[in-house]
N, C-alpha and C. Protein backbone atom coordinates (compact mmCIF):
# COMPACT_ATOMS: atom_id res chain seq x y z
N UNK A 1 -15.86 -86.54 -103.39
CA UNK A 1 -16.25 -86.26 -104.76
C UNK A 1 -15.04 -85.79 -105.54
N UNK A 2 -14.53 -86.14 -107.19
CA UNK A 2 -13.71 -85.79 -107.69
C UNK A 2 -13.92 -84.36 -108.17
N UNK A 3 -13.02 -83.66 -108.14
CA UNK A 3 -13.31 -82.72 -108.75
C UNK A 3 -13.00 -82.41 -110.10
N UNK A 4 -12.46 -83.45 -110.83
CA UNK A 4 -12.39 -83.26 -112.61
C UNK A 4 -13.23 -84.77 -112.89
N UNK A 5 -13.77 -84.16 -113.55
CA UNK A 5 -14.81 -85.28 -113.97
C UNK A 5 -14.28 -86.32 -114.67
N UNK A 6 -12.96 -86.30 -115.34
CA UNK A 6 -12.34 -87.39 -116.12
C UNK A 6 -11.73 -88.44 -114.98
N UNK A 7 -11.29 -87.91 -113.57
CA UNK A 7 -11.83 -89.33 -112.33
C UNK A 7 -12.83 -89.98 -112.10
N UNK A 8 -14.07 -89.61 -112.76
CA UNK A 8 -15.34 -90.43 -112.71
C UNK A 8 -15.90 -91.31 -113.33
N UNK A 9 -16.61 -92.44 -113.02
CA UNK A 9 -16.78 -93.19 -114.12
C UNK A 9 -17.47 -92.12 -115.30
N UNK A 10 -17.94 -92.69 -116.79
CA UNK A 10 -18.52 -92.22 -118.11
C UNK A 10 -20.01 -91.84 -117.42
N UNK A 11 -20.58 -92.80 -116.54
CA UNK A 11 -21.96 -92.33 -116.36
C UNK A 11 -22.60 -93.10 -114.74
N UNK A 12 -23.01 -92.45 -114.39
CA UNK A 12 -23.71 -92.86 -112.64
C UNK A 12 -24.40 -94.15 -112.59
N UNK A 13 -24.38 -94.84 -114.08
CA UNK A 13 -25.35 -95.84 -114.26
C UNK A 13 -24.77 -97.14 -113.83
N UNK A 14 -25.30 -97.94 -112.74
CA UNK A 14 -24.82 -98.97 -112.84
C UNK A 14 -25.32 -100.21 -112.85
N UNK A 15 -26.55 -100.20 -113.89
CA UNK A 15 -26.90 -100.84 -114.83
C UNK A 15 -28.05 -101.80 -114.01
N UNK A 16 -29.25 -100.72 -112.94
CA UNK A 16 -30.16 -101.62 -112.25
C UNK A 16 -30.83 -99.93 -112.56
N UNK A 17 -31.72 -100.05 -113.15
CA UNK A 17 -32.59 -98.59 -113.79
C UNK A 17 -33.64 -99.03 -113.43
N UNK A 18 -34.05 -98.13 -112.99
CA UNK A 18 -35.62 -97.64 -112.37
C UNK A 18 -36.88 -96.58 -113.36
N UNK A 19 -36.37 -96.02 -114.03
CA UNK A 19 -36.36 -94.89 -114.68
C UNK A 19 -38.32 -94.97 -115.41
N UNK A 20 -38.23 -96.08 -115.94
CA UNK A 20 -39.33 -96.64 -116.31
C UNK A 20 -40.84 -96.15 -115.49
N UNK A 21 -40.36 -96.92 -113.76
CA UNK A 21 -41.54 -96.87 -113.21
C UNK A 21 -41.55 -95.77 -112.39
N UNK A 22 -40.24 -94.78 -112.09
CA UNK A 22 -39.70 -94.19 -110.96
C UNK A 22 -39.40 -92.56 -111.59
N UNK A 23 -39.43 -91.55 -111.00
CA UNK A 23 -38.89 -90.39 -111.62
C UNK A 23 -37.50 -90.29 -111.05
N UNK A 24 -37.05 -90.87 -110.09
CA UNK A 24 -35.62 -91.43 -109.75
C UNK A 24 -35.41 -92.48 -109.53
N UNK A 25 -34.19 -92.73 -110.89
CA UNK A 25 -33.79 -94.14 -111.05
C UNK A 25 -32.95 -94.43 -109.02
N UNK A 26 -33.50 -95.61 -109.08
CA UNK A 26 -33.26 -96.26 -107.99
C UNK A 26 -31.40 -96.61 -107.89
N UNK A 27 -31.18 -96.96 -108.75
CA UNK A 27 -29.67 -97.50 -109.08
C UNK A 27 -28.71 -96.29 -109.16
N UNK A 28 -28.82 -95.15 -109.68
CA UNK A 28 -27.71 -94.19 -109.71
C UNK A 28 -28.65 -92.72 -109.02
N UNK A 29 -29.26 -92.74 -108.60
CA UNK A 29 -30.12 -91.75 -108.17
C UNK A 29 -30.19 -90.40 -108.78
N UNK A 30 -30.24 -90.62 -110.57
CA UNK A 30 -30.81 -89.30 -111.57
C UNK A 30 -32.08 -89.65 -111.82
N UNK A 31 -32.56 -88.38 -111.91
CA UNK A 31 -33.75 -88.49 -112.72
C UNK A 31 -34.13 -88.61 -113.82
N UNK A 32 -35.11 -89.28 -114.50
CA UNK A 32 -35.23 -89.85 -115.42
C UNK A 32 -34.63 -88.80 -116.88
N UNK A 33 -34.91 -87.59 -116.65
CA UNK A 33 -34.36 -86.71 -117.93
C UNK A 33 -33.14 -86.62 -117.81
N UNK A 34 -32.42 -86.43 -116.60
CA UNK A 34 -31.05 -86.77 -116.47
C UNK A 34 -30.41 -88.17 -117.23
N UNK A 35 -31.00 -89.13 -116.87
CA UNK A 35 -30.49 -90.31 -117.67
C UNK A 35 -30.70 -90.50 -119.17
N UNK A 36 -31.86 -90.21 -119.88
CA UNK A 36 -32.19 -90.20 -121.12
C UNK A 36 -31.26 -88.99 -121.88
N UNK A 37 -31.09 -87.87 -120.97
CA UNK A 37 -30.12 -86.62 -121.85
C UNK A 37 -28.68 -86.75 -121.46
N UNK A 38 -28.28 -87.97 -121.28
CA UNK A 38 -26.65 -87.67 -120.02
C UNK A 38 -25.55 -87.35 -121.24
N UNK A 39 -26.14 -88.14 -122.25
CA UNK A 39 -24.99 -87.67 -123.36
C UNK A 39 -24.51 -86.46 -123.88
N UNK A 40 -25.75 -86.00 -123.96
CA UNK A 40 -26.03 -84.94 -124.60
C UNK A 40 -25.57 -82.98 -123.46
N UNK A 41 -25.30 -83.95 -122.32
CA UNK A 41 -25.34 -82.66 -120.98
C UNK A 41 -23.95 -82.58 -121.47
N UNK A 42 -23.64 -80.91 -120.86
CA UNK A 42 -22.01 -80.72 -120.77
C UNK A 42 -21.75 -81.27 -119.70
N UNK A 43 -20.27 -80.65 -119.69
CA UNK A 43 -19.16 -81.53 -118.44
C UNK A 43 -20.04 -80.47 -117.23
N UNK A 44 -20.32 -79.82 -117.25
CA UNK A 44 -20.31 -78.98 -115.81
C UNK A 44 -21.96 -79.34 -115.18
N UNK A 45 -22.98 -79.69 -116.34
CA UNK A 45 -24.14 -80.50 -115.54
C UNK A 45 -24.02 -82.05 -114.99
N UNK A 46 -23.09 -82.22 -115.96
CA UNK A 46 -23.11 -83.28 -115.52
C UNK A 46 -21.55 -83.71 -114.11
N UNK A 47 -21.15 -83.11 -113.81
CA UNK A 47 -20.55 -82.27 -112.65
C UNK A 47 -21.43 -82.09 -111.36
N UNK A 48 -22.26 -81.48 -111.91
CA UNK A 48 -23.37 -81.08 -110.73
C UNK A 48 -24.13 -82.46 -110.41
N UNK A 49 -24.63 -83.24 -111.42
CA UNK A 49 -25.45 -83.91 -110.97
C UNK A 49 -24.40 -84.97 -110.64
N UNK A 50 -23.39 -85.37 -110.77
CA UNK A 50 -22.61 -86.38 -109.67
C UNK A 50 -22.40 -85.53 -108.23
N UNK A 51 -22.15 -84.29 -108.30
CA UNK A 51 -22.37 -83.83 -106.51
C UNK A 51 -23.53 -84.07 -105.94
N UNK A 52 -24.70 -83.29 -106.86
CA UNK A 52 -26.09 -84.14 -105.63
C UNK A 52 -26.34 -85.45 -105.64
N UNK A 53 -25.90 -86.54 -106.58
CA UNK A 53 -26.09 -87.64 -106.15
C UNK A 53 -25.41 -88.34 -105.29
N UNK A 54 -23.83 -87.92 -105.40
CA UNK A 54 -23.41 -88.40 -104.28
C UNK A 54 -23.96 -87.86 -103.20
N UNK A 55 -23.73 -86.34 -102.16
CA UNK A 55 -24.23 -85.39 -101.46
C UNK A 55 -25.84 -86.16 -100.65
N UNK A 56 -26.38 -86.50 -101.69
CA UNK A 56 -27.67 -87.54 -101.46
C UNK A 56 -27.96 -88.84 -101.04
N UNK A 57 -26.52 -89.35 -101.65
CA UNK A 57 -26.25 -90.88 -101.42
C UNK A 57 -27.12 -91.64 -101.27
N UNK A 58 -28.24 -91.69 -101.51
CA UNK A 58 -29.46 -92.31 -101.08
C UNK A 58 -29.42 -93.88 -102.83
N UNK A 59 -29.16 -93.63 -103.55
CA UNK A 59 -28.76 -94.71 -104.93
C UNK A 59 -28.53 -95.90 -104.41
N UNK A 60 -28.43 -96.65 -104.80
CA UNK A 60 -27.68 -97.92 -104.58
C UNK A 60 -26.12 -98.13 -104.85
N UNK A 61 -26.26 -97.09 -106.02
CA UNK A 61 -24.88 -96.49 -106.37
C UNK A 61 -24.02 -96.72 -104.91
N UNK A 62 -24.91 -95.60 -104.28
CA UNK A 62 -23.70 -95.60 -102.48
C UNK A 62 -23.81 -96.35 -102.07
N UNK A 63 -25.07 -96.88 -101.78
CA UNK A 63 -25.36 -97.94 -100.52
C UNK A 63 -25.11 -99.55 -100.79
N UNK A 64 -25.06 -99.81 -102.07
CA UNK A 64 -24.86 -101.71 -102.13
C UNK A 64 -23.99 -102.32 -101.34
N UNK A 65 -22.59 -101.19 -100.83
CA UNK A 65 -21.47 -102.31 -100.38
C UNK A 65 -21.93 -101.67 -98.88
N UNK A 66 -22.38 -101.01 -98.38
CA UNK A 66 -22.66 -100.60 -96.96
C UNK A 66 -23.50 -101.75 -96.32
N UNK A 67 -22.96 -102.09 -95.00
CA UNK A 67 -23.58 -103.18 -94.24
C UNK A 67 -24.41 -102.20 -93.21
């Protein structure tokens, strides 16, 4: 995990959203208020929520290139 957030991509999204039918988007593994407010979060929530998603790795985010 980076620890300055300006190594990270702009947002966990990588553009296969779940959010709709799911209270965690399937594709970056936030939850749906997480994704609708990401703009609007400071640097340090949004900090946190790239540690538990990675930490969680459960997204597709982690897992697409894993065999």
């Amino acid at each position: 995990m980076a620890s300055n957030l300006h190594d990270l991509p702009d947002s966990p999204c990588i553009g296969v959203c779940s959010t709709l039918f799911d209270d965690v988007c399937k594709g970056c593994g936030r939850m749906a208020g997480e994704v609708s407010n990401w703009v609007f979060l400071s640097d340090d929530e949004k900090r946190a929520i790239w540690e538990r998603i990675t930490r969680e790795g459960t997204a597709m985010r982690f897992t697409r290139d894993k065999v």
